[in-house]
N, C-alpha and C. Protein backbone atom coordinates (compact mmCIF):
# COMPACT_ATOMS: atom_id res chain seq x y z
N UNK A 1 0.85 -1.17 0.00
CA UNK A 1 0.00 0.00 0.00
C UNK A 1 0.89 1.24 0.00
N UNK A 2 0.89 2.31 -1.09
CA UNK A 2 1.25 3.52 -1.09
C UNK A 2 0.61 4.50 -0.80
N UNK A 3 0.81 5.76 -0.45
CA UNK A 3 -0.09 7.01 -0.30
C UNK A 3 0.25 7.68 -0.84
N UNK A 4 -0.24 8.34 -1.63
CA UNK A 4 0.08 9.35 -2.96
C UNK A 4 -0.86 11.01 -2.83
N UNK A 5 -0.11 11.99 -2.60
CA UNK A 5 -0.55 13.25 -2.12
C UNK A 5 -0.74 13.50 -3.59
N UNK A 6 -1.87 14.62 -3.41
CA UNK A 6 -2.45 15.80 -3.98
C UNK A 6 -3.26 16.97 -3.75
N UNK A 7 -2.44 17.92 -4.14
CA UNK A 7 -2.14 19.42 -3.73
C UNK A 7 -2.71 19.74 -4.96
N UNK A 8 -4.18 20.47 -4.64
CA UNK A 8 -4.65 21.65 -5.04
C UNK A 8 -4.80 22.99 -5.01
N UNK A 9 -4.53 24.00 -5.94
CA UNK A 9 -4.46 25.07 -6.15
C UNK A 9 -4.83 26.30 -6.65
N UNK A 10 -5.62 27.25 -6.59
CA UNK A 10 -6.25 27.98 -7.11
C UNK A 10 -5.08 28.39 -8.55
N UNK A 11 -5.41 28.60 -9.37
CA UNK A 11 -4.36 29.35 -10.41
C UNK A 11 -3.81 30.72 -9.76
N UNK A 12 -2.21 31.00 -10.28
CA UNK A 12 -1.93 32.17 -10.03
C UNK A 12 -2.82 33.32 -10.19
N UNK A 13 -3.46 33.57 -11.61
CA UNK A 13 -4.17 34.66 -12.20
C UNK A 13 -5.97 34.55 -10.98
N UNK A 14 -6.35 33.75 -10.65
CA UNK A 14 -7.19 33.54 -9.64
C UNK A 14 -7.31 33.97 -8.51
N UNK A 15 -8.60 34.75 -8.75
CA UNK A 15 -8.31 35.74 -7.28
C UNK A 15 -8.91 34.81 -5.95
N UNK A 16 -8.13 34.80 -4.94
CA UNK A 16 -8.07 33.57 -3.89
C UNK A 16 -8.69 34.46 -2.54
N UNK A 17 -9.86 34.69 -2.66
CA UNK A 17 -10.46 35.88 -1.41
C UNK A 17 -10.30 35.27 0.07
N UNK A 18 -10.29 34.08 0.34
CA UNK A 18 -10.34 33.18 1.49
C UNK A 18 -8.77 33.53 1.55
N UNK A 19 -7.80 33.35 0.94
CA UNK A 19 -6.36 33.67 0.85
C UNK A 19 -6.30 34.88 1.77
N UNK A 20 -7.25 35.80 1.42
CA UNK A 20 -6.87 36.96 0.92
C UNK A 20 -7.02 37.37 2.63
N UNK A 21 -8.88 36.73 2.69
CA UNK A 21 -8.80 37.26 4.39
C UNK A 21 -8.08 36.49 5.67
N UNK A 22 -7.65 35.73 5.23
CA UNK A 22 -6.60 35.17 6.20
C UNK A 22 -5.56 35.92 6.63
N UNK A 23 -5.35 36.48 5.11
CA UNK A 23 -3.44 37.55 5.22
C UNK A 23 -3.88 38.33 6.24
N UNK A 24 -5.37 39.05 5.91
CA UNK A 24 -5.88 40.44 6.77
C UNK A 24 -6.05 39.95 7.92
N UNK A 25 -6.39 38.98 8.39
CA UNK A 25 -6.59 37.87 9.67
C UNK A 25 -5.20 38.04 10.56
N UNK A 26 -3.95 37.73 10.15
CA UNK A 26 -3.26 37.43 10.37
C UNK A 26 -2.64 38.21 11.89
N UNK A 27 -2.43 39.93 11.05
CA UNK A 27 -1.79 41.09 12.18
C UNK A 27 -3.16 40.96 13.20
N UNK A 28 -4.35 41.04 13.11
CA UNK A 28 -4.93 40.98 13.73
C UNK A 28 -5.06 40.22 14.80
N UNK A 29 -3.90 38.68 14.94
CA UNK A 29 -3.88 38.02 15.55
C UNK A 29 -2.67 37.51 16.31
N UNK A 30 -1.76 38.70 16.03
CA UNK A 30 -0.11 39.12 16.17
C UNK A 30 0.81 38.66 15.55
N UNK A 31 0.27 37.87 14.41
CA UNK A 31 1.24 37.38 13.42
C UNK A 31 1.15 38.79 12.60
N UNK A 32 3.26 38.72 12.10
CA UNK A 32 3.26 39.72 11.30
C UNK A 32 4.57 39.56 10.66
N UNK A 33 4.58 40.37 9.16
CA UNK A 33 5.46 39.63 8.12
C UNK A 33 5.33 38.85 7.39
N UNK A 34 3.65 38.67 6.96
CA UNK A 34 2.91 37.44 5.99
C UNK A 34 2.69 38.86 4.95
N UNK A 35 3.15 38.45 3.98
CA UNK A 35 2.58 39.52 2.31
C UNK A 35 1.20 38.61 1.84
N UNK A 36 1.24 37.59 2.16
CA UNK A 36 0.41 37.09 1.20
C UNK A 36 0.01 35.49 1.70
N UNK A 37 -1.17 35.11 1.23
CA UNK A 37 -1.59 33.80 1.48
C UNK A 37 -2.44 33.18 0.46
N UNK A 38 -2.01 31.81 -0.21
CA UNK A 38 -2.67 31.40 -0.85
C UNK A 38 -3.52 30.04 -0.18
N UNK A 39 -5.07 29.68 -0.54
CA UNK A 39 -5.29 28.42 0.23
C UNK A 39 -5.95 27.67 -0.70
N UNK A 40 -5.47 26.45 -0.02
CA UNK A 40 -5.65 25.47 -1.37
C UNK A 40 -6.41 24.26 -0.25
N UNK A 41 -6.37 23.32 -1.17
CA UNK A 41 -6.70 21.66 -0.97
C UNK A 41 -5.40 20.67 -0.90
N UNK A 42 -5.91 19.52 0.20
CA UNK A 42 -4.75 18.46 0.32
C UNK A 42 -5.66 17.43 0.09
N UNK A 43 -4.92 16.23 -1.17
CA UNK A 43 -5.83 15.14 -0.37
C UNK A 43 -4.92 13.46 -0.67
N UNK A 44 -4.96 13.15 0.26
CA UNK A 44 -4.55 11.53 1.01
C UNK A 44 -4.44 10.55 -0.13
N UNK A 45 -4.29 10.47 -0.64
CA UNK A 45 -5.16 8.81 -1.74
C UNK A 45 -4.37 7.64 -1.01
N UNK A 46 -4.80 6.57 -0.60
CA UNK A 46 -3.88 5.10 -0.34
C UNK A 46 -4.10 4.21 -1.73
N UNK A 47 -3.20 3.72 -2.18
CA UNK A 47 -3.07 2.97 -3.58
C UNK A 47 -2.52 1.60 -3.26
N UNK A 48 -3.43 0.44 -3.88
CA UNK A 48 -3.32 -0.67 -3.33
C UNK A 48 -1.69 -1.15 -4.09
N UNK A 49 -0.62 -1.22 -3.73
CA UNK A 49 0.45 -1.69 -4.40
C UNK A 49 1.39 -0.68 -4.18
N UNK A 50 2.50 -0.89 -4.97
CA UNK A 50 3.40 -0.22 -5.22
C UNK A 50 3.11 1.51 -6.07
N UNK A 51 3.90 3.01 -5.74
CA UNK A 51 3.21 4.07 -6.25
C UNK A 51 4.21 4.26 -7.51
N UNK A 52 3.70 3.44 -8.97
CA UNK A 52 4.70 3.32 -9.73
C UNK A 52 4.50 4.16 -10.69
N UNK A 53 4.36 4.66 -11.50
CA UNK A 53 4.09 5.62 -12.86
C UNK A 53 2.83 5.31 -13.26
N UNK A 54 2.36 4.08 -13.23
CA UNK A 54 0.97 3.84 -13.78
C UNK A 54 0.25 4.02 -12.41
N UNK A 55 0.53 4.12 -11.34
CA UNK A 55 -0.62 4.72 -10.46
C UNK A 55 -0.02 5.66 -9.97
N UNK A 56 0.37 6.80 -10.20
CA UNK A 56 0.38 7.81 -10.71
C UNK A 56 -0.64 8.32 -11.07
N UNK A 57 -0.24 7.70 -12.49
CA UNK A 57 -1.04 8.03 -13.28
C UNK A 57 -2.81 8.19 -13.76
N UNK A 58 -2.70 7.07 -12.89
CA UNK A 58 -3.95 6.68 -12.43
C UNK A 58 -4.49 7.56 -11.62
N UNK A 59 -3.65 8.43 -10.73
CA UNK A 59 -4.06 9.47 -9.48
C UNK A 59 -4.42 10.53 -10.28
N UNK A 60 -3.23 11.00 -11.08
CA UNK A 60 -3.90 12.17 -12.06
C UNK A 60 -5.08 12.02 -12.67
N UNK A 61 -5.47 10.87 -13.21
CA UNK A 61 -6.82 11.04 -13.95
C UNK A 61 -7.64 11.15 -13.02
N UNK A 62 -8.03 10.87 -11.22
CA UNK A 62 -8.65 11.32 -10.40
C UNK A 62 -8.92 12.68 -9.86
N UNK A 63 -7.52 13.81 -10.53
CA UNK A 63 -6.96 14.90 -9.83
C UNK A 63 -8.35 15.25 -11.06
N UNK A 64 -7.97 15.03 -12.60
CA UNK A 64 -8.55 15.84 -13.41
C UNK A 64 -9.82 15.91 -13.23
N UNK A 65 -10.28 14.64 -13.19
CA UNK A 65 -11.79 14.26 -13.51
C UNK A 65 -12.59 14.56 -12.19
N UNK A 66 -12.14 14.53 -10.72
CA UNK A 66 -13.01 14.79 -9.56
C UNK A 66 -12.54 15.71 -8.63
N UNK A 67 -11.10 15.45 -8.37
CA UNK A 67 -9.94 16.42 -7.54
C UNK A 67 -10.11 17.91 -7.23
N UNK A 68 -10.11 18.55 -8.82
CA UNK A 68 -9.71 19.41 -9.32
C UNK A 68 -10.22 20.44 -10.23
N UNK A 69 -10.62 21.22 -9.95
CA UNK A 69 -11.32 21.99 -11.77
C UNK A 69 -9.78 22.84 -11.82
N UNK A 70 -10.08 22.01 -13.40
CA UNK A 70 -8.66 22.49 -14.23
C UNK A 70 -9.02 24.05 -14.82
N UNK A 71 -10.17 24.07 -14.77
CA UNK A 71 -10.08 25.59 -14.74
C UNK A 71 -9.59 26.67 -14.81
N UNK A 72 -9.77 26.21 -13.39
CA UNK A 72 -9.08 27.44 -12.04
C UNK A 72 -8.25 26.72 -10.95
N UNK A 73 -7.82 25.67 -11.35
CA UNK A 73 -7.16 25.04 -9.89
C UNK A 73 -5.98 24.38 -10.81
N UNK A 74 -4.90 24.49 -10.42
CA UNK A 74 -3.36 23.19 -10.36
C UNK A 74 -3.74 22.37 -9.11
N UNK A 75 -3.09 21.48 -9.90
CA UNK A 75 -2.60 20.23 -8.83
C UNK A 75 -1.28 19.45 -9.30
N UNK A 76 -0.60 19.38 -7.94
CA UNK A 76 0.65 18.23 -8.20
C UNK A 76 0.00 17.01 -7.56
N UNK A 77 0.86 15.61 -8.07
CA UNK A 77 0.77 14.93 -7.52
C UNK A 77 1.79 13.92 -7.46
N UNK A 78 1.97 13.59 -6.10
CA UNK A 78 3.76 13.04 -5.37
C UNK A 78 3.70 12.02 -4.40
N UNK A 79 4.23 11.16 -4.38
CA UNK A 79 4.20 9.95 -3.69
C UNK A 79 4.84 9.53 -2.44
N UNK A 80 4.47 10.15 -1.58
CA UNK A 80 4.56 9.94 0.19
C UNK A 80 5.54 8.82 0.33
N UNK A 81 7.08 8.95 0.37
CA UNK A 81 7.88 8.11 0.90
C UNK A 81 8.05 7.31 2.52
């Protein structure tokens, strides 16, 4: 059994307002020295076997088709050593 991460992402050009009020969140809460915050998605997958190129690959076609709107969102996806 492998676990294979994927990290979702709003696009750069995507305005990320939840990002946005966090940054403003931040001094308000004595954190200070944040310019900026982007927030995204994490998600877990366990893959029955070895995490070889074909499940992978297999993960990406999950990222595209349910994960993810390719849209407006990136995603990587990387295999939890």
């Amino acid at each position: 059994m492998a676990r294979v991460i994927v990290d979702v992402m709003l696009k750069p050009e995507i305005l990320d307002a939840q990002g946005q009020a966090i940054a403003r969140a931040l001094p308000r809460l004595g954190f200070s020295g944040v310019s900026a915050v982007r927030q995204g998605k994490r998600f877990e997958v366990e893959i029955d076997g070895p995490a070889d190129e074909a499940a992978l690959a297999e993960v990406r076609k999950m990222a595209e088709t349910l994960l993810a709107n390719t849209v407006i969102e990136d995603y990587t996806v990387t295999a939890e050593s």
